[in-house]
C-alpha atoms as a PDB file:
ATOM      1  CA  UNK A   1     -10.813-175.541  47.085  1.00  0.00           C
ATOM      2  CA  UNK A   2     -13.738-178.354  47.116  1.00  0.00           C
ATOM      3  CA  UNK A   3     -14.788-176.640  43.571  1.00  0.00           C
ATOM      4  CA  UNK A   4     -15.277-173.596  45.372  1.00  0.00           C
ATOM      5  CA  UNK A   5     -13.628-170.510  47.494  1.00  0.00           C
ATOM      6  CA  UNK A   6     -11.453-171.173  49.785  1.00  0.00           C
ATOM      7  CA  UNK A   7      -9.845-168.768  52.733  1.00  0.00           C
ATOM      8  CA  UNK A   8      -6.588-170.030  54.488  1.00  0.00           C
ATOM      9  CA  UNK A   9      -5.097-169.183  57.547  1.00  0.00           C
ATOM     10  CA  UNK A  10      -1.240-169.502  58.534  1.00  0.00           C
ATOM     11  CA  UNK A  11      -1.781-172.023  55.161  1.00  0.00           C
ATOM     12  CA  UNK A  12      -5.093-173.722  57.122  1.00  0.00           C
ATOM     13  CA  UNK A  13      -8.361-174.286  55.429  1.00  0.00           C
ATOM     14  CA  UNK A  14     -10.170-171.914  57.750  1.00  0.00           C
ATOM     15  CA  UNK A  15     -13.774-171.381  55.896  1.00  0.00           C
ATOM     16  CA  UNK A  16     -15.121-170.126  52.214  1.00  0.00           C
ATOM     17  CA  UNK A  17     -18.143-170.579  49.731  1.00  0.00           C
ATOM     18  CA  UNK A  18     -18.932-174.017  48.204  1.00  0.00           C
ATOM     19  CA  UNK A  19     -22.099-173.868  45.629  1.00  0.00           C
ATOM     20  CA  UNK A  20     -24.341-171.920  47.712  1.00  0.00           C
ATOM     21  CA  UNK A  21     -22.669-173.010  51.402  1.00  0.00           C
ATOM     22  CA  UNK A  22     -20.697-171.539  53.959  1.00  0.00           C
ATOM     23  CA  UNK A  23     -17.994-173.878  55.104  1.00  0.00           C
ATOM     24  CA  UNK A  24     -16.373-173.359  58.520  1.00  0.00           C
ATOM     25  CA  UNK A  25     -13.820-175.210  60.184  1.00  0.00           C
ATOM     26  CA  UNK A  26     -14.284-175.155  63.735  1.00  0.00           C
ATOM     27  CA  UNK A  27     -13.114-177.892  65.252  1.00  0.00           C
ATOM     28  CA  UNK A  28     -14.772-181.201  66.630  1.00  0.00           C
ATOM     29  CA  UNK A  29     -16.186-179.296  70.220  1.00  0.00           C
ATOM     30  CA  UNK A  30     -17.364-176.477  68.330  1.00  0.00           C
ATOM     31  CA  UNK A  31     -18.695-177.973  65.629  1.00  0.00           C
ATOM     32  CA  UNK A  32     -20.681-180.763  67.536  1.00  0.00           C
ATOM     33  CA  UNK A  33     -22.490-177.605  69.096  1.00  0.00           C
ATOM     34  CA  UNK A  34     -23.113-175.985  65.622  1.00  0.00           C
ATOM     35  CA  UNK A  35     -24.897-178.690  64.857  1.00  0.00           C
ATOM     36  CA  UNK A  36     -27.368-178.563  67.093  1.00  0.00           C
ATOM     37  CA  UNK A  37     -28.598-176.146  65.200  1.00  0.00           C
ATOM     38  CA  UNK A  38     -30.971-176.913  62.645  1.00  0.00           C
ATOM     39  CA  UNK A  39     -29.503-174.807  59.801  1.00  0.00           C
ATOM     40  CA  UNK A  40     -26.269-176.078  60.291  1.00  0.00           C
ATOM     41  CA  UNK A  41     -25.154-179.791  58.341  1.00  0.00           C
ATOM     42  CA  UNK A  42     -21.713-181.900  58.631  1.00  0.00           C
ATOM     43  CA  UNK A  43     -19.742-181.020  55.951  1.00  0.00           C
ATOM     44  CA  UNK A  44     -20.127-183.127  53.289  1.00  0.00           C
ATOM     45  CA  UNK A  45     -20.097-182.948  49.742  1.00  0.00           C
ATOM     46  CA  UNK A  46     -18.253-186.533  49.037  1.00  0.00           C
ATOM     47  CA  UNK A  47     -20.400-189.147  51.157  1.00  0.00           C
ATOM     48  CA  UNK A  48     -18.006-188.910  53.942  1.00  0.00           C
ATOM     49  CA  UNK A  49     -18.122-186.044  56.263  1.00  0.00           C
ATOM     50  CA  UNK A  50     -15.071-184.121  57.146  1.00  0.00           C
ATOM     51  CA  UNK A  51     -14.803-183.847  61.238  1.00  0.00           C
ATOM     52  CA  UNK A  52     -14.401-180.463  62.482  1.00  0.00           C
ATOM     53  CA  UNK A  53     -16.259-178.896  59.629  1.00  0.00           C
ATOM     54  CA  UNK A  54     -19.851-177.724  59.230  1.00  0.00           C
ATOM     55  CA  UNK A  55     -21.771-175.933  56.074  1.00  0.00           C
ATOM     56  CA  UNK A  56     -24.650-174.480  56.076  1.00  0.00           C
ATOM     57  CA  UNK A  57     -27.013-172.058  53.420  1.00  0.00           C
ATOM     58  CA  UNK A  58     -25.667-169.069  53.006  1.00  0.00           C
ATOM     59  CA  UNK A  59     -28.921-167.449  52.668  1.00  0.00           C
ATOM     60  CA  UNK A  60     -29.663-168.625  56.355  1.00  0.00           C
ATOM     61  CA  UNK A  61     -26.843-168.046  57.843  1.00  0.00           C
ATOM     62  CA  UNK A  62     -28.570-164.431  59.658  1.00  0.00           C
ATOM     63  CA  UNK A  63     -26.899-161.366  58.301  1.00  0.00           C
ATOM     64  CA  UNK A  64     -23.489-159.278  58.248  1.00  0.00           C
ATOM     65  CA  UNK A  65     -23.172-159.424  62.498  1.00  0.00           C
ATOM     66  CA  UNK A  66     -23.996-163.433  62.527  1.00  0.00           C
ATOM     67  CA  UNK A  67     -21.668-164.157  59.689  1.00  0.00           C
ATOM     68  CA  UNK A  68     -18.967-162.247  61.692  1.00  0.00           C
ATOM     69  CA  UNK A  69     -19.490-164.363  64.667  1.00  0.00           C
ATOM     70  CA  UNK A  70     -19.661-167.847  62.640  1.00  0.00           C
ATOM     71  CA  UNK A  71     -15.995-166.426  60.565  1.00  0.00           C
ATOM     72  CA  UNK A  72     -15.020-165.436  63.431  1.00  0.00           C
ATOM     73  CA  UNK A  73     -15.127-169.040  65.392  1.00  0.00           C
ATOM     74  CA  UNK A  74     -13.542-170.403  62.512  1.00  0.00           C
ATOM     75  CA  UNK A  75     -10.270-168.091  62.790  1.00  0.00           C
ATOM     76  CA  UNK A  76      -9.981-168.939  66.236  1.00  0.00           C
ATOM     77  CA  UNK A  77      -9.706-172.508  65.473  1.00  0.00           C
ATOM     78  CA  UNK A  78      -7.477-172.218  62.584  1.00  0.00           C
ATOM     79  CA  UNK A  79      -5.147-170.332  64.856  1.00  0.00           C
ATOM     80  CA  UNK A  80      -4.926-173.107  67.515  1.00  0.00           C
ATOM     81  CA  UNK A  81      -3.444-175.174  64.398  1.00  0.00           C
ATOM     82  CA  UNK A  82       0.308-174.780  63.762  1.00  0.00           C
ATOM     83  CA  UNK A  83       1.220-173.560  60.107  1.00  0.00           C
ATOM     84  CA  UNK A  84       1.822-174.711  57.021  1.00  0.00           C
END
């Protein structure tokens, strides 16, 4: 998915690995607060970025505990959604 790895929920997009990235789909409330934070960017890999969605290096994203939390936010919105 986007040329990288994608995990799906209830057959959502919920988060994965694009180039070097963590994608999360979080929703537009959630996400507008992610990105207050300054390692956190809109998704965007085409010019136009996709609403809900954030990406940010995985390198900085601030260990095992921090990725849980960020996955974590991302199931919960995926499970708001109704399946596929």
């Amino acid at each position: 998915m986007f040329g990288g790895l994608g995990f799906l929920l209830h057959g959502n997009m919920c988060c994965g690995v694009h180039k070097e990235r963590l994608i999360l789909r979080l929703g537009q409330d959630v996400a507008g607060v992610a990105l207050k934070k300054q390692h956190v960017k809109p998704f965007d890999i085409t010019g136009r970025p996709m609403k809900g969605w954030v990406m940010m290096e995985c390198r900085l994203v601030g260990g095992e505990e921090a990725l849980k939390e960020w996955i974590f936010l991302a199931v919960d919105f995926c499970k708001s959604l109704p399946p596929k």
